[in-house]
PDB file of N, CA and C in Angstrom:
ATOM      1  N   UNK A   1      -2.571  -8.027  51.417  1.00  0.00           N
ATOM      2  CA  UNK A   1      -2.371  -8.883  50.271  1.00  0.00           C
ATOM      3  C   UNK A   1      -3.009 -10.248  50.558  1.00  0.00           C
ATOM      4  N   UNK A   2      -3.856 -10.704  49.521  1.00  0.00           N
ATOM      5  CA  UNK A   2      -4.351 -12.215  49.709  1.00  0.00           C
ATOM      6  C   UNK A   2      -3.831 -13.028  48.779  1.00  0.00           C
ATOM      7  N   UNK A   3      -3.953 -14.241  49.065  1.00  0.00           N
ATOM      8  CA  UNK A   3      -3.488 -15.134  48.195  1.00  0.00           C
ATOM      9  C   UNK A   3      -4.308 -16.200  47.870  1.00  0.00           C
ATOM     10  N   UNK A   4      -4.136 -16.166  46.551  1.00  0.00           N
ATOM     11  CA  UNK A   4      -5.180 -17.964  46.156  1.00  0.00           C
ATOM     12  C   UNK A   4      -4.369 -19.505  46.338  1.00  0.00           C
ATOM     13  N   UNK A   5      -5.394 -20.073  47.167  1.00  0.00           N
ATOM     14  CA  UNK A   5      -4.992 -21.533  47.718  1.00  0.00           C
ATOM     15  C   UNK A   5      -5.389 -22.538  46.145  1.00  0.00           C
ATOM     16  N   UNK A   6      -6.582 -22.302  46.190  1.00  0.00           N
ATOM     17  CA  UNK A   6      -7.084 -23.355  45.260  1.00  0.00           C
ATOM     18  C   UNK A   6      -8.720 -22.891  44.480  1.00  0.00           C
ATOM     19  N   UNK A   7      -8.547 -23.317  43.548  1.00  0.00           N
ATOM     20  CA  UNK A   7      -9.744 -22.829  42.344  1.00  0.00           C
ATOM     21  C   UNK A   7     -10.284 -24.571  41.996  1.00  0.00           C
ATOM     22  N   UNK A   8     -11.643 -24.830  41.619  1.00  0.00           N
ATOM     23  CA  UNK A   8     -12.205 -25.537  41.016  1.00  0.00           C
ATOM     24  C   UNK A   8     -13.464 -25.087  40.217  1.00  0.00           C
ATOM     25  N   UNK A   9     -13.682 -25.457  39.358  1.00  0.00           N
ATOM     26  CA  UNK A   9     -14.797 -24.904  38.390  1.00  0.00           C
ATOM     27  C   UNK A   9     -16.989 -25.929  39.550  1.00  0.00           C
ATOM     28  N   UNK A  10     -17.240 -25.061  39.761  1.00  0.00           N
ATOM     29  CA  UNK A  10     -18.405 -25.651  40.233  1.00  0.00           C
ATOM     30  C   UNK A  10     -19.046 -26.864  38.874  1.00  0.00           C
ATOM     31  N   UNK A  11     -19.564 -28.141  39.172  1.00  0.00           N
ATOM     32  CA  UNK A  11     -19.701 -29.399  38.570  1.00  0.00           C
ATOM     33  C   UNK A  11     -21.223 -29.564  39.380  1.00  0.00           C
ATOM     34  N   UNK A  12     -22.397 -29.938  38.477  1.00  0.00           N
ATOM     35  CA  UNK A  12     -23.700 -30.405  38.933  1.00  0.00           C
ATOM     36  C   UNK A  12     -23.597 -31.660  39.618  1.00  0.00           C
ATOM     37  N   UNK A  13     -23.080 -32.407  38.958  1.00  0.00           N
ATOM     38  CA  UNK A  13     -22.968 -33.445  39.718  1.00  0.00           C
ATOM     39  C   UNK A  13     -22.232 -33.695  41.421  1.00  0.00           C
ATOM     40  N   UNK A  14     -21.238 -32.920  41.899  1.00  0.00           N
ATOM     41  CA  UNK A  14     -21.127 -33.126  43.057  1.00  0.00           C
ATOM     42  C   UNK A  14     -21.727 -31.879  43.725  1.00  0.00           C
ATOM     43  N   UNK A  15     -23.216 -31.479  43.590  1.00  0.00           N
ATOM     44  CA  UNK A  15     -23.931 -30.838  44.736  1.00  0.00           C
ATOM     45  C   UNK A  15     -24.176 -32.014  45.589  1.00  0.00           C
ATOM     46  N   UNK A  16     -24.684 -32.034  46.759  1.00  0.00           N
ATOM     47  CA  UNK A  16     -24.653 -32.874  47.945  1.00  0.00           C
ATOM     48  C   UNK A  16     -26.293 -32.885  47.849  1.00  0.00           C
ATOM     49  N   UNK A  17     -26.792 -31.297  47.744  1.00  0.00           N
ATOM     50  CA  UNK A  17     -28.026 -31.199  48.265  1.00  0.00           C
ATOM     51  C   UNK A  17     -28.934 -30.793  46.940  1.00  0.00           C
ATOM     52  N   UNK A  18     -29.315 -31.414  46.080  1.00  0.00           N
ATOM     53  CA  UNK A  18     -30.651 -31.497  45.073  1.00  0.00           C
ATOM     54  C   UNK A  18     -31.028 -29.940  44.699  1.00  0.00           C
ATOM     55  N   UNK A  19     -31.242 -29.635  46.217  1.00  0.00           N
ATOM     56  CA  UNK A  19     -32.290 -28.212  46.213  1.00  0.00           C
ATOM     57  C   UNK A  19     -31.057 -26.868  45.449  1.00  0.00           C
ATOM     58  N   UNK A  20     -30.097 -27.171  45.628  1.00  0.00           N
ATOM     59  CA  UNK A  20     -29.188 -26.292  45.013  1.00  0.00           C
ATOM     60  C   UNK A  20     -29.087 -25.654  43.643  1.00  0.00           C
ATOM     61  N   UNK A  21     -29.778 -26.830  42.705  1.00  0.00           N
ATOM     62  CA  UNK A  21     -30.038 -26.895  41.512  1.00  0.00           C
ATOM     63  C   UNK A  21     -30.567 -25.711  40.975  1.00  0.00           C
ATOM     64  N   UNK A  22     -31.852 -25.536  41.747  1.00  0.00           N
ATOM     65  CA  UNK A  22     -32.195 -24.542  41.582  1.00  0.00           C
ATOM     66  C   UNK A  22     -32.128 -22.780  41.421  1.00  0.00           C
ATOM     67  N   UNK A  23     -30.712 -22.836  41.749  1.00  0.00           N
ATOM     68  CA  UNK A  23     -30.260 -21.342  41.871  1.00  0.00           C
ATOM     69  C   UNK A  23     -29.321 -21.326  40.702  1.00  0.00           C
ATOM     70  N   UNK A  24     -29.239 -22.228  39.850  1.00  0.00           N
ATOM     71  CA  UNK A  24     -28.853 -22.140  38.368  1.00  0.00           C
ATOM     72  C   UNK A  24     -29.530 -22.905  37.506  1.00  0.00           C
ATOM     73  N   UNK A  25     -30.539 -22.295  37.505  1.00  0.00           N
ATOM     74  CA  UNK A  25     -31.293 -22.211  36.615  1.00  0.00           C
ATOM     75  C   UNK A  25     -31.188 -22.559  34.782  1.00  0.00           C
ATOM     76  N   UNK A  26     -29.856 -21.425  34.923  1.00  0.00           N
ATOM     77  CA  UNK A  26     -29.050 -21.604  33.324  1.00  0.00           C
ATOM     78  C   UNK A  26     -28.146 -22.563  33.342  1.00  0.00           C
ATOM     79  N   UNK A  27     -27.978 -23.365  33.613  1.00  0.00           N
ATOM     80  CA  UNK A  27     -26.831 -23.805  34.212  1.00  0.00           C
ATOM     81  C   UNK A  27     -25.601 -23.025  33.889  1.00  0.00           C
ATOM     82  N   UNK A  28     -25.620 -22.110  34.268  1.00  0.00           N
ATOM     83  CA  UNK A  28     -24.113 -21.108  34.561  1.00  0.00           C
ATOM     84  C   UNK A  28     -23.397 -21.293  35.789  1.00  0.00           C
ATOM     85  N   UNK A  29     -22.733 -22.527  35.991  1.00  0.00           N
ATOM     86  CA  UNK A  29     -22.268 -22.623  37.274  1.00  0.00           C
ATOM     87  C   UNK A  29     -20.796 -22.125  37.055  1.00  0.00           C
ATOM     88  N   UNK A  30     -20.280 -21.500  38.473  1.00  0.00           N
ATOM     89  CA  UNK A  30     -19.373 -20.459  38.407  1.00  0.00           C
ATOM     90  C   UNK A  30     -17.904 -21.221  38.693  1.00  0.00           C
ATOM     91  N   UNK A  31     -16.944 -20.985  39.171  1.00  0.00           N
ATOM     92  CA  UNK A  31     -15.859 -21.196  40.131  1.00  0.00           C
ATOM     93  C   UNK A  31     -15.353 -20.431  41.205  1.00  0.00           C
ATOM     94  N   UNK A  32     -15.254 -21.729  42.159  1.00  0.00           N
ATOM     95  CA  UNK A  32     -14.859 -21.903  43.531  1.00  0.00           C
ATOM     96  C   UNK A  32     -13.333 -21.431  43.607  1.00  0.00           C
ATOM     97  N   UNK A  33     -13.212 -20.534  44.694  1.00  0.00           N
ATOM     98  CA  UNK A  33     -11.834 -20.478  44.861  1.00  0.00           C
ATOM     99  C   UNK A  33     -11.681 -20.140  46.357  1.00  0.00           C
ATOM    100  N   UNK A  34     -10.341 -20.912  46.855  1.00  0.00           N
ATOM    101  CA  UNK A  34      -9.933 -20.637  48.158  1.00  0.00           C
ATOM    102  C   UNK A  34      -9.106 -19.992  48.276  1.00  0.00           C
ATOM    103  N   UNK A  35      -8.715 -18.801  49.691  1.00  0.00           N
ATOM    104  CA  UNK A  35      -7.716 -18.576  49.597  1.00  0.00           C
ATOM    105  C   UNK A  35      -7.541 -17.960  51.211  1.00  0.00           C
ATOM    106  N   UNK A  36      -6.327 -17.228  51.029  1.00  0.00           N
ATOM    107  CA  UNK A  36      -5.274 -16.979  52.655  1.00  0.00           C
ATOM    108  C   UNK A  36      -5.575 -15.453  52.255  1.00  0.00           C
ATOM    109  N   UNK A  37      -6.053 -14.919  53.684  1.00  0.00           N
ATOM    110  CA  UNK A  37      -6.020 -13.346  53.806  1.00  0.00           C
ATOM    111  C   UNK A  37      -4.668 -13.015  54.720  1.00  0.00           C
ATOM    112  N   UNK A  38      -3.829 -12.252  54.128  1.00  0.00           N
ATOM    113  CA  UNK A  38      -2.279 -12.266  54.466  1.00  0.00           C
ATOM    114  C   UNK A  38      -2.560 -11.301  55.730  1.00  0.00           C
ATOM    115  N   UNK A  39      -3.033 -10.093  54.809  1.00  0.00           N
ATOM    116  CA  UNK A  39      -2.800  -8.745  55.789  1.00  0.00           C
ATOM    117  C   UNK A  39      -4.213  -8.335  55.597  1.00  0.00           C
ATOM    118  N   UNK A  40      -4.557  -7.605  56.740  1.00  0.00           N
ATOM    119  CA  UNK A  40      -6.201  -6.814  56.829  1.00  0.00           C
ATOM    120  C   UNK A  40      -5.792  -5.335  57.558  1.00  0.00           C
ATOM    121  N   UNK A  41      -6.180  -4.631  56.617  1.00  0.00           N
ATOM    122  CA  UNK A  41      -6.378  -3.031  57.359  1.00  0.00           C
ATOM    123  C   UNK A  41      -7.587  -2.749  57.803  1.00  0.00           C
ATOM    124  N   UNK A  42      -7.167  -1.866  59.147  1.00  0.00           N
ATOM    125  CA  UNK A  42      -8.608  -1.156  59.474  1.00  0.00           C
ATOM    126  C   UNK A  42      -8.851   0.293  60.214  1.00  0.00           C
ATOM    127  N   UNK A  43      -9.326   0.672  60.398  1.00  0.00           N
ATOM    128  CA  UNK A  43      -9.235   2.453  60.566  1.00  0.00           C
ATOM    129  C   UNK A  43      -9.822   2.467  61.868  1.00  0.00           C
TER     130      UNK A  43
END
């Protein structure tokens, strides 16, 4: 089970780095989200 810490909607204005711009093109910028991986299975 994971859990979400925190969500923000991605904003042009606080890219850091210019060149970023470029990979939205449309400006379709997405949202950011953090979060806690509780439990992990593995075989």
């Amino acid at each position: 089970m994971n859990r979400k810490i925190y969500t923000q909607d991605i904003v042009l204005d606080n890219f850091l780095d210019p060149e970023m711009v470029k990979f939205y093109p449309k400006k379709d910028y997405h949202r950011m989200y953090v979060g806690e991986i509780r439990r992990c299975l593995s075989k």
